[in-house]
Protein backbone atom coordinates (compact mmCIF):
# COMPACT_ATOMS: atom_id res chain seq x y z
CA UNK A 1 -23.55 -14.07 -12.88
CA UNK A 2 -23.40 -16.51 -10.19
CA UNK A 3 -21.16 -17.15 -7.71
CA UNK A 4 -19.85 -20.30 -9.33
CA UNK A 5 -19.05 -18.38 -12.25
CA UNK A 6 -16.66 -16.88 -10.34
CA UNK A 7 -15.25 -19.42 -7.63
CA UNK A 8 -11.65 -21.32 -8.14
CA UNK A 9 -10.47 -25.23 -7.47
CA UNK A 10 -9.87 -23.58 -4.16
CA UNK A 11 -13.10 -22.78 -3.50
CA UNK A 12 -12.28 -18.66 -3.05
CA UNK A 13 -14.02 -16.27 -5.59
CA UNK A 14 -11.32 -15.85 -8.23
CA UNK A 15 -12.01 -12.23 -7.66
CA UNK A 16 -10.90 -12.21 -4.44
CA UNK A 17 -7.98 -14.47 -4.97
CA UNK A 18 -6.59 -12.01 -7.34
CA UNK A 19 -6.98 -9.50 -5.11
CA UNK A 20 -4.80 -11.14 -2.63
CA UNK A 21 -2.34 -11.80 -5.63
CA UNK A 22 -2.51 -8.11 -6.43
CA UNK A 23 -2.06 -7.34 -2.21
CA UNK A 24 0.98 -9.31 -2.35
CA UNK A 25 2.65 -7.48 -5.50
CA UNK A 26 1.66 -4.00 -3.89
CA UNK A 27 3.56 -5.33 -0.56
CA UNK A 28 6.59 -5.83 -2.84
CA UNK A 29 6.39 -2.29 -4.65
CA UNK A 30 5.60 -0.43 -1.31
CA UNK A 31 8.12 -2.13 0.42
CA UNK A 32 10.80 -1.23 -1.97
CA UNK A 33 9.90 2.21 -1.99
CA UNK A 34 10.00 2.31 1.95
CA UNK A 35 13.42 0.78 1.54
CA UNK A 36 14.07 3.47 -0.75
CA UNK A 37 12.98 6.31 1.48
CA UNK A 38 15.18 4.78 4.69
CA UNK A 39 18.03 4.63 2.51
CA UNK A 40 17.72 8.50 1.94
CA UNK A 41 16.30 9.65 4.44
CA UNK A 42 19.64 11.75 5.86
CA UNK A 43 20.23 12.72 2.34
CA UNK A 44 19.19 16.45 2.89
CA UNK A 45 21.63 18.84 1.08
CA UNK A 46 23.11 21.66 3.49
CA UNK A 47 20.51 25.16 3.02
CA UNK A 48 17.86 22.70 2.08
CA UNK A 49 14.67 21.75 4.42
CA UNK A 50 14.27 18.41 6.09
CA UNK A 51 11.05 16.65 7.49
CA UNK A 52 11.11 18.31 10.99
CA UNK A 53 11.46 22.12 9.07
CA UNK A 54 7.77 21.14 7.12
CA UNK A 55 6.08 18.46 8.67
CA UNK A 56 3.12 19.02 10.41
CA UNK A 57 2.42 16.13 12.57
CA UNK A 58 -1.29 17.74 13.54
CA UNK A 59 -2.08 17.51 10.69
CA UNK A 60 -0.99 14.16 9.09
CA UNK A 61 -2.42 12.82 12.32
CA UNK A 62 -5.59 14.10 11.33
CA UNK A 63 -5.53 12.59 7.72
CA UNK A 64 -4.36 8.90 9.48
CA UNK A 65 -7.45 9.41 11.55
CA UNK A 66 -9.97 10.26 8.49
CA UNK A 67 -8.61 6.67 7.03
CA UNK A 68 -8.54 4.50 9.87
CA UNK A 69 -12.35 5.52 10.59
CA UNK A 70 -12.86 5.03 6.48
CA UNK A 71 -11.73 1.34 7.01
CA UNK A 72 -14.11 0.85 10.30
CA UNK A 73 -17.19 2.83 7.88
CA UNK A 74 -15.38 -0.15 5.36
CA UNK A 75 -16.73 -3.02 7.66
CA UNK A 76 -19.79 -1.51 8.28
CA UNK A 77 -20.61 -1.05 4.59
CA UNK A 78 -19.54 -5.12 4.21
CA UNK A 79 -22.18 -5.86 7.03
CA UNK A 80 -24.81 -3.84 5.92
CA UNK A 81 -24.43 -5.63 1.69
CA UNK A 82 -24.75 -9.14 3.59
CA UNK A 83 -27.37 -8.16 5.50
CA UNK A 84 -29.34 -6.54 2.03
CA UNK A 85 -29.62 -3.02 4.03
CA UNK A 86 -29.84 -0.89 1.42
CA UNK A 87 -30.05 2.30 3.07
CA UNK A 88 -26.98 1.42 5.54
CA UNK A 89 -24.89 0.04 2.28
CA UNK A 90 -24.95 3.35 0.78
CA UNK A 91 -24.58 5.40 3.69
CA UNK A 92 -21.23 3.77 4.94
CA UNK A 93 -20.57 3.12 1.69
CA UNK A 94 -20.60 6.89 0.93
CA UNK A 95 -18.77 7.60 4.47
CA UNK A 96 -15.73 5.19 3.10
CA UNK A 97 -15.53 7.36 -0.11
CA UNK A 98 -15.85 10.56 1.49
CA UNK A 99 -12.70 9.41 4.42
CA UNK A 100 -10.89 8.93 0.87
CA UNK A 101 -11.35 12.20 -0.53
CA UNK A 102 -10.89 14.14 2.79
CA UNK A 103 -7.21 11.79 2.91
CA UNK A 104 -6.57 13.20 -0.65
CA UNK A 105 -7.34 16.69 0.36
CA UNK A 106 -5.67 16.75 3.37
CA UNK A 107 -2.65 15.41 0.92
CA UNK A 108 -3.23 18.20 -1.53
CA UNK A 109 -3.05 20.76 1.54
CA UNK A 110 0.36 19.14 2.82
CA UNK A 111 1.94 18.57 -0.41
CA UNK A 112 1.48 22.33 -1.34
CA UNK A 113 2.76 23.84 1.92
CA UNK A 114 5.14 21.53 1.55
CA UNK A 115 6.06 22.96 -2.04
CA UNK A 116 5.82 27.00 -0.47
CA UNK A 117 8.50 26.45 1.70
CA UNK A 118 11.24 24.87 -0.88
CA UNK A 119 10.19 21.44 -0.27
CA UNK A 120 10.30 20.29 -3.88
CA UNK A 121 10.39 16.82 -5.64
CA UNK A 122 13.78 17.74 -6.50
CA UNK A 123 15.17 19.46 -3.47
CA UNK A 124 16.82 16.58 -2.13
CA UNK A 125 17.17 12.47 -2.10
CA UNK A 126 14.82 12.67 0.72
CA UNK A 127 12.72 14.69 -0.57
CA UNK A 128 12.00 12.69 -3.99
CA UNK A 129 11.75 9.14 -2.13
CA UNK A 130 9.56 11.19 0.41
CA UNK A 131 7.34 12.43 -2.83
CA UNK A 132 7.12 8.76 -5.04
CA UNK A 133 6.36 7.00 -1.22
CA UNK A 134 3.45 9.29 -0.13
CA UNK A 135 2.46 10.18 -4.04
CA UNK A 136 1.92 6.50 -4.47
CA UNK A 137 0.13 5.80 -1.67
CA UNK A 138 -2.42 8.76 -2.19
CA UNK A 139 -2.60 7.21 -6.39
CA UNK A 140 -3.66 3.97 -4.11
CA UNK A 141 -6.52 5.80 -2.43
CA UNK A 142 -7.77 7.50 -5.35
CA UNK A 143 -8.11 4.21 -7.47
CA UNK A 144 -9.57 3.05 -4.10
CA UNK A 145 -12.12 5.98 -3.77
CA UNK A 146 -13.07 5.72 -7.61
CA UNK A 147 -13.87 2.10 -6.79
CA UNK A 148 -15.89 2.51 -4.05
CA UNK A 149 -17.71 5.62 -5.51
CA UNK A 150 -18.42 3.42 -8.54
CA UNK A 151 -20.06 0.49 -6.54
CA UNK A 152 -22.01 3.56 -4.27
CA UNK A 153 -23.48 4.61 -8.41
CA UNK A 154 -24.01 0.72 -8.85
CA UNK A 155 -26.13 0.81 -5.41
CA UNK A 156 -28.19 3.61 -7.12
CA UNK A 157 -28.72 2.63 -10.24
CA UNK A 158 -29.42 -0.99 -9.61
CA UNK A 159 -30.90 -0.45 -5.79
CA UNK A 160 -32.43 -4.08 -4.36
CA UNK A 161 -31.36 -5.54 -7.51
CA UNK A 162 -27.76 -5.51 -6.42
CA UNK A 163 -26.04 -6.85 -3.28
CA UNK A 164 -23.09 -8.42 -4.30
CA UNK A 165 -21.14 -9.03 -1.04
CA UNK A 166 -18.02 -10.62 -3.09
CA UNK A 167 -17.42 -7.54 -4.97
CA UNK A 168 -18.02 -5.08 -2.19
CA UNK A 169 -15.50 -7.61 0.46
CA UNK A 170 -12.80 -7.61 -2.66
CA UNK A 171 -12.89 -3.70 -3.37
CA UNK A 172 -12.80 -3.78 1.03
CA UNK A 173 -9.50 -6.11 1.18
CA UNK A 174 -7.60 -2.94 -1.09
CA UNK A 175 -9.43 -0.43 1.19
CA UNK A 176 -8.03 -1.94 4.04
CA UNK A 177 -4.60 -2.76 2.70
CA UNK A 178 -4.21 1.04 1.37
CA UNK A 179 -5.18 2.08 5.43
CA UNK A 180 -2.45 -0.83 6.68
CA UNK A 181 0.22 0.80 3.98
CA UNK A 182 -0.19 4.23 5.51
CA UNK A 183 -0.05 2.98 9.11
CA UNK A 184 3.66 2.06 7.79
CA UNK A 185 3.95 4.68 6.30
CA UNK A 186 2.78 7.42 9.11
CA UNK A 187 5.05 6.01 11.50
CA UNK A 188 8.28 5.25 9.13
CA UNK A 189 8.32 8.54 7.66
CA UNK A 190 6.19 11.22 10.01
CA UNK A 191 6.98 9.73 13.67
CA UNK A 192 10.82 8.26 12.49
CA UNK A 193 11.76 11.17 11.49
CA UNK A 194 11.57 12.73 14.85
CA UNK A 195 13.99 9.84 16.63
């Protein structure tokens, strides 16, 4: 298809203007849930673990680092696809979904310490609102990290036949709104919580 197939009255790809539309909804739903976690976030029932008894700081600082260098590999990828670079496409490209599954990992790692030491979904207001914040942000990297490991196969499959810089800027726009979301996050819930 060409890019007038896709293009709007305003002159933006309709792909990326419904990306922007779907940017601002997520703002909305990520901003309530925020809300929701400030609200509880001194709901800790008495014998029951807050964020300063299982947070590790290290290590979340570790997993913000992994994503903030999988939006810079994010760029790079964008650059190479307008330039036609195969070879750098699919190496940053492959960098960007790698940062995502390393983020989900070091998620996996946290959330199950978290759940040895009686750190539950259910343990606690703050606990739960903790859980649905962080649990939907790390649902937002996996879709992310599927999407970018499917345009990586595309790359494969398809190789100088496909450089489609529209797609690969619109799937970068939710890459790099996902990283912005856990910048909020990081320092409302990990670096707040030590105020």
């Amino acid at each position: 298809m060409t890019a007038l197939a896709h293009s709007t009255q305003t002159g933006i790809d309709n792909r990326k203007f419904g990306m922007w539309v779907l940017i601002a909804s997520e703002c909305f739903l990520f901003g309530t849930l925020i809300t929701n976690f400030l609200i509880h976030k001194a709901s800790i029932l008495p014998g029951t673990p807050g964020g300063q008894q299982v947070f590790d700081i290290e290590i979340t600082t570790w997993s913000t680092f992994d994503l903030l260098m999988s939006s810079v590999a994010m760029v790079l990828a964008l650059d190479a696809c307008r330039r036609r670079d195969l070879f750098q496409f699919r190496l940053w490209t492959a960098v960007v979904v790698l940062g995502g599954l390393v983020f989900l990992g070091f998620q996996y790692y946290e959330f199950s310490h978290f759940l040895h030491n009686d750190f539950g979904f259910t343990t606690s207001l703050f606990a739960s609102s903790f859980y649905l914040l962080t649990g939907c942000h790390g649902l937002h990297v996996l879709v992310g990290t599927l999407w970018l490991g499917t345009i990586f196969v595309t790359s494969l499959v398809r190789g100088d036949r496909w450089f489609n810089a529209d797609v690969v800027e619109t799937a970068g726009l939710y890459w790099h709104f996902v990283d912005v979301v856990w910048i909020v996050i990081f320092t409302v819930v990990y670096l707040y919580i030590y105020l």
